[in-house]
N, C-alpha and C. Protein backbone atom coordinates (compact mmCIF):
# COMPACT_ATOMS: atom_id res chain seq x y z
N UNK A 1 -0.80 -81.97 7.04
CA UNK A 1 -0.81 -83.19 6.27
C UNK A 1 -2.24 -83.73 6.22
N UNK A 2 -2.62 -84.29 5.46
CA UNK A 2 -4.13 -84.66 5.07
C UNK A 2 -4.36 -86.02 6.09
N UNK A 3 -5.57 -86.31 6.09
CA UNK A 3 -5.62 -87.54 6.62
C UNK A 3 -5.85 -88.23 5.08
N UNK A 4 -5.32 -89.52 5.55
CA UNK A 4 -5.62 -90.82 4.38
C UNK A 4 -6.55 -91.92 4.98
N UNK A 5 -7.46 -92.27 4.53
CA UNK A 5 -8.71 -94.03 4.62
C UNK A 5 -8.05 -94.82 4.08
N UNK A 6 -7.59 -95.78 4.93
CA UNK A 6 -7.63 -97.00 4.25
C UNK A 6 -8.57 -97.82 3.94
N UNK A 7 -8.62 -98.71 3.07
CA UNK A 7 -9.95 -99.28 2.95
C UNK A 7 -9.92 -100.95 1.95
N UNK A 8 -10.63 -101.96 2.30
CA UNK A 8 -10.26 -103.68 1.47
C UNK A 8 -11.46 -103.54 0.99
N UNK A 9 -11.05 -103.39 -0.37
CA UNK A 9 -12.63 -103.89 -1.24
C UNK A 9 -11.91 -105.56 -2.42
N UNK A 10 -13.58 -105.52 -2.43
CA UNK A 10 -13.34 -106.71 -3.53
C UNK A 10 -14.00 -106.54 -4.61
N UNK A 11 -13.67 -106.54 -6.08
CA UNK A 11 -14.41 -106.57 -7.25
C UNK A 11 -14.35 -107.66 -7.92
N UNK A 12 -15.52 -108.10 -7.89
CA UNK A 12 -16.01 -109.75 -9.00
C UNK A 12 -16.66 -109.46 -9.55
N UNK A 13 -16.05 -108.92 -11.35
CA UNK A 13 -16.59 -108.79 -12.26
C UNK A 13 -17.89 -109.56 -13.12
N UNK A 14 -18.42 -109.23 -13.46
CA UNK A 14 -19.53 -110.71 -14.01
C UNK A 14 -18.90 -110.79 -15.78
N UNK A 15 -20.43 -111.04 -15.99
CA UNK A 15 -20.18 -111.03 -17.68
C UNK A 15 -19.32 -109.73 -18.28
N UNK A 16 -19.84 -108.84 -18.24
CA UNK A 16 -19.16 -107.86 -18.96
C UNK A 16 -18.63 -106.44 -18.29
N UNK A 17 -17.32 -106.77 -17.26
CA UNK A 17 -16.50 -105.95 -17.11
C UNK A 17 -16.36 -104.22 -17.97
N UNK A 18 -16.55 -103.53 -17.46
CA UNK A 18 -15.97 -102.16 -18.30
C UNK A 18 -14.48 -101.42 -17.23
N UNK A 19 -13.27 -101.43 -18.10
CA UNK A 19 -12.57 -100.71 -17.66
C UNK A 19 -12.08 -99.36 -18.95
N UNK A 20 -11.50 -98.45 -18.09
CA UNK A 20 -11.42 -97.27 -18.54
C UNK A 20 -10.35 -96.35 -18.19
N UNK A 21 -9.21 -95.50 -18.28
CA UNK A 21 -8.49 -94.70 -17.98
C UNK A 21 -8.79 -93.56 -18.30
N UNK A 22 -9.54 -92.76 -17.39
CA UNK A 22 -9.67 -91.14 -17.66
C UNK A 22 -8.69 -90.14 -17.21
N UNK A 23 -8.21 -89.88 -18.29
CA UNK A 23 -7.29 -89.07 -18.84
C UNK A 23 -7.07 -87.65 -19.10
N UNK A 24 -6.80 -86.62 -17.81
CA UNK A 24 -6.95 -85.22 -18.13
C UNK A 24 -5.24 -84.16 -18.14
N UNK A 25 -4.85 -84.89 -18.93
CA UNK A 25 -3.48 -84.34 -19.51
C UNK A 25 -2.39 -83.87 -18.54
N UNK A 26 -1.91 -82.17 -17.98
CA UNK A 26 -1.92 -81.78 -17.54
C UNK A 26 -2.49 -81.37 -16.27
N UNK A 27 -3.83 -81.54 -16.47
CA UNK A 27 -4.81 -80.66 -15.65
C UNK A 27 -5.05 -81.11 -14.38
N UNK A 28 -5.16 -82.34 -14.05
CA UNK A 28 -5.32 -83.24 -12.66
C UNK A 28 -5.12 -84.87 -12.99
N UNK A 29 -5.05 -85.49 -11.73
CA UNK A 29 -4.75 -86.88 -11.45
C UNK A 29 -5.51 -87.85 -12.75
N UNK A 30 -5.07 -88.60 -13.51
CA UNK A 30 -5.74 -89.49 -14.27
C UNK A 30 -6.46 -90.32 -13.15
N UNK A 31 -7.66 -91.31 -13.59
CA UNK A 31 -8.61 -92.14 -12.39
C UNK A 31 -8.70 -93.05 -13.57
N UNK A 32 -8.32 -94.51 -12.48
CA UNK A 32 -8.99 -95.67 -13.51
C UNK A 32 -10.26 -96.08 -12.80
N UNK A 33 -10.68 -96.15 -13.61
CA UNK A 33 -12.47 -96.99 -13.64
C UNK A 33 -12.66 -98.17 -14.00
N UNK A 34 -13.16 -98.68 -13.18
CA UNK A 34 -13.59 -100.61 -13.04
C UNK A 34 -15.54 -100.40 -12.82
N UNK A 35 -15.78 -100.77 -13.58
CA UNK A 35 -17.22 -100.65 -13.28
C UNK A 35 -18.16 -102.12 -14.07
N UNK A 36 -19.23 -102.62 -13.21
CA UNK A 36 -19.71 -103.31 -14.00
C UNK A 36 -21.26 -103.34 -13.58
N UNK A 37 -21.80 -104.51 -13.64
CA UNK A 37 -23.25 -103.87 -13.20
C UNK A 37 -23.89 -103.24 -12.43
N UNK A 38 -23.04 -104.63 -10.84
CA UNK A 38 -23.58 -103.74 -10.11
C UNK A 38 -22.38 -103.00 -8.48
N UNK A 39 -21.10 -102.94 -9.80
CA UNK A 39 -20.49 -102.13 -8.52
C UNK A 39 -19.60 -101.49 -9.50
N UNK A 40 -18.75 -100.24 -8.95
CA UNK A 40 -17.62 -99.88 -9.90
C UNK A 40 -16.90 -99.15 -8.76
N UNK A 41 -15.39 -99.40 -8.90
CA UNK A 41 -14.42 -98.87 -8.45
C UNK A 41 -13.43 -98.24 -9.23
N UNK A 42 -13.02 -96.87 -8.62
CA UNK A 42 -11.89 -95.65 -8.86
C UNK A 42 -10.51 -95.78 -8.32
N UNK A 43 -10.02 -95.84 -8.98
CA UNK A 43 -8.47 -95.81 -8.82
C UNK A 43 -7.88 -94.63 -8.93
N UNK A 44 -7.16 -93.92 -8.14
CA UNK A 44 -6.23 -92.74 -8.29
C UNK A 44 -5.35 -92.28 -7.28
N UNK A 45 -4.36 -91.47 -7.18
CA UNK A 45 -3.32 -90.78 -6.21
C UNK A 45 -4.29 -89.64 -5.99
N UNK A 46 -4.31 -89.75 -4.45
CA UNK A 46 -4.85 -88.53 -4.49
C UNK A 46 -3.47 -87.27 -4.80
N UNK A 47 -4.47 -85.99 -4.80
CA UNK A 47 -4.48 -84.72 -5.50
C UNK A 47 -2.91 -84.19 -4.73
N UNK A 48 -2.84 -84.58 -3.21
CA UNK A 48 -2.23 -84.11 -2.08
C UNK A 48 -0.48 -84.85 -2.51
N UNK A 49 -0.65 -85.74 -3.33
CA UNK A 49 0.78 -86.40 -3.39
C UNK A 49 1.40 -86.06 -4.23
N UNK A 50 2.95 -85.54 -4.38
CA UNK A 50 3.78 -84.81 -5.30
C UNK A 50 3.30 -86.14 -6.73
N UNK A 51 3.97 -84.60 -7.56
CA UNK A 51 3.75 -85.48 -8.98
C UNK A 51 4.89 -87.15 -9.40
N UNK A 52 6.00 -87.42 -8.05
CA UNK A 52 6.62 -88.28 -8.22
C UNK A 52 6.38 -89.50 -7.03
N UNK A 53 5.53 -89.32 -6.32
CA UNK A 53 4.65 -90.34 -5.34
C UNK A 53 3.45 -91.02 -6.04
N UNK A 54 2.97 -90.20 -7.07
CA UNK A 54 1.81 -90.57 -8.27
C UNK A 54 2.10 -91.31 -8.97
N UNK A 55 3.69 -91.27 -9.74
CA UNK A 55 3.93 -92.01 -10.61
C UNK A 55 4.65 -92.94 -10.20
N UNK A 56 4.94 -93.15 -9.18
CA UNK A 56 5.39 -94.29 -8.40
C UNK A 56 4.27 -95.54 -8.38
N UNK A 57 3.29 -94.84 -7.77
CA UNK A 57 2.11 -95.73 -7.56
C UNK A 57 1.51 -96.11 -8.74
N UNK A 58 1.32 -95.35 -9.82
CA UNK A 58 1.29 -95.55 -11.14
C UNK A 58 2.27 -96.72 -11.37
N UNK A 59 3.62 -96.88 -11.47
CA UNK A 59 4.05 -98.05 -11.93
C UNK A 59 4.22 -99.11 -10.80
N UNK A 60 3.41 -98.92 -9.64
CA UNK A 60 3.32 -100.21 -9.02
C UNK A 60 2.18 -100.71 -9.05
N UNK A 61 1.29 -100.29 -9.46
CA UNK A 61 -0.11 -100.99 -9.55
C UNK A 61 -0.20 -101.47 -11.22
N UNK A 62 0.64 -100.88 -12.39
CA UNK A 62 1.39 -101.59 -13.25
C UNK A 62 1.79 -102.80 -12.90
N UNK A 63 2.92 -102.79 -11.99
CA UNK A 63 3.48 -104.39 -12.12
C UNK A 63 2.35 -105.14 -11.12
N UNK A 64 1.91 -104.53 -10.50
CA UNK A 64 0.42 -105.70 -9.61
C UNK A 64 -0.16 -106.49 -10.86
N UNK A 65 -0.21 -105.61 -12.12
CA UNK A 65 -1.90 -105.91 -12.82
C UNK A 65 -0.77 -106.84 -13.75
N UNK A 66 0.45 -106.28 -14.16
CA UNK A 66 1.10 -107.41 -15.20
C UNK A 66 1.40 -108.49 -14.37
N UNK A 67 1.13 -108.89 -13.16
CA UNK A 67 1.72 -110.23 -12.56
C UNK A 67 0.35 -110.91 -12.00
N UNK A 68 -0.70 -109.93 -12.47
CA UNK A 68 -1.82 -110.64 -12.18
C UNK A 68 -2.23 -111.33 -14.16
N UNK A 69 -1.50 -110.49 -14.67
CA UNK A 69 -2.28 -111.10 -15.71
C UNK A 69 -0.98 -112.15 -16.41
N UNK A 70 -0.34 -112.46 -16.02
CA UNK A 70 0.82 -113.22 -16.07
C UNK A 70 0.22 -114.52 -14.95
N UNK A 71 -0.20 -114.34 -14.13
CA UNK A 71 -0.72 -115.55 -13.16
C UNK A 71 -2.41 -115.92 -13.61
N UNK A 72 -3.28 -115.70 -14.37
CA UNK A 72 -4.44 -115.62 -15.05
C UNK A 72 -3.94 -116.58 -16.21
N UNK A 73 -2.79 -115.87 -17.42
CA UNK A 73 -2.45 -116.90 -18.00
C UNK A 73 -2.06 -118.24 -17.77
N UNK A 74 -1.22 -118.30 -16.90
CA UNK A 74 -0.77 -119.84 -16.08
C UNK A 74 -2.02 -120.26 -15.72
N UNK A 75 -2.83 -119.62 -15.02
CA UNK A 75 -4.13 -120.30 -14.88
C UNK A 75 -4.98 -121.07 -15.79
N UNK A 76 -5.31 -120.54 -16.78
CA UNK A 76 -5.93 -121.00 -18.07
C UNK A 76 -5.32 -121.59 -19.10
N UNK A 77 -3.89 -121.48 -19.24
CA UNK A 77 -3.34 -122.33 -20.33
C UNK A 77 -3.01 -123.60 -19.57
N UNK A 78 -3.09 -123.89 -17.79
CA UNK A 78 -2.46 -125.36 -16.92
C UNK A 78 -3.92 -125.90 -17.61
N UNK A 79 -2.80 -127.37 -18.49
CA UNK A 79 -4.42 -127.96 -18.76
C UNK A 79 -4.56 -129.10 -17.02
N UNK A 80 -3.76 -129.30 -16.16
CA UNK A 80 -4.25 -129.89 -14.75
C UNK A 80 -5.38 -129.15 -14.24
N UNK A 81 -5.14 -127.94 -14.54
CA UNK A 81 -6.14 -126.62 -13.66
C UNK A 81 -7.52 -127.15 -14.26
N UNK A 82 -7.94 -128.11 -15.11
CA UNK A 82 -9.62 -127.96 -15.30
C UNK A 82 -10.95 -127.97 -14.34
N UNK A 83 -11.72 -128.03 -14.86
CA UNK A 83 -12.71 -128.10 -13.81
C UNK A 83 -12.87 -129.48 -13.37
N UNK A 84 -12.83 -129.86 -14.03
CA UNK A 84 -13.17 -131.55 -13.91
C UNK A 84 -11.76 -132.35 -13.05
N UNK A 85 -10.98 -131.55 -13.22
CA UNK A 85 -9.39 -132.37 -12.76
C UNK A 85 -8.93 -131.54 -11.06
N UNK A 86 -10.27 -130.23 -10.73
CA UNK A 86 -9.84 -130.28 -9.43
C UNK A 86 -10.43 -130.98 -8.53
């Protein structure tokens, strides 16, 4: 069995965020890419996990990002949330 790293990072995007899904069909693990000026982070299953442990994690880091961007909206449409009103 492989060893696995765990590891806590943080990404604070600035002005202009680049994300990306690289995409190799068949052939190996898709990797998402977060990159911006001056840091970028890889997302992927590793190579070692059946093709149904991949897509597991695939649709749980799905519902992470739709309940992050579901809590982003509440953020910005609360007109209490302003700058001036915290």
């Amino acid at each position: 069995m492989p060893r696995h790293i765990g590891a806590s990072l943080s990404f604070h995007p600035t002005e202009k965020p680049f994300v990306l899904c690289h995409s190799y069909g068949t052939e190996r693990t898709p990797i998402l890419s977060l990159r911006d000026r001056h840091a970028s982070l890889t997302v992927y299953a590793h190579e070692s996990f059946g093709k149904a442990e991949q897509l597991k994690f695939a649709r749980e880091l799905l519902a992470a990002v739709t309940a992050y961007v579901d809590a982003v909206e509440t953020y910005t449409t609360d007109s209490t949330n302003t700058p001036e009103r915290r």
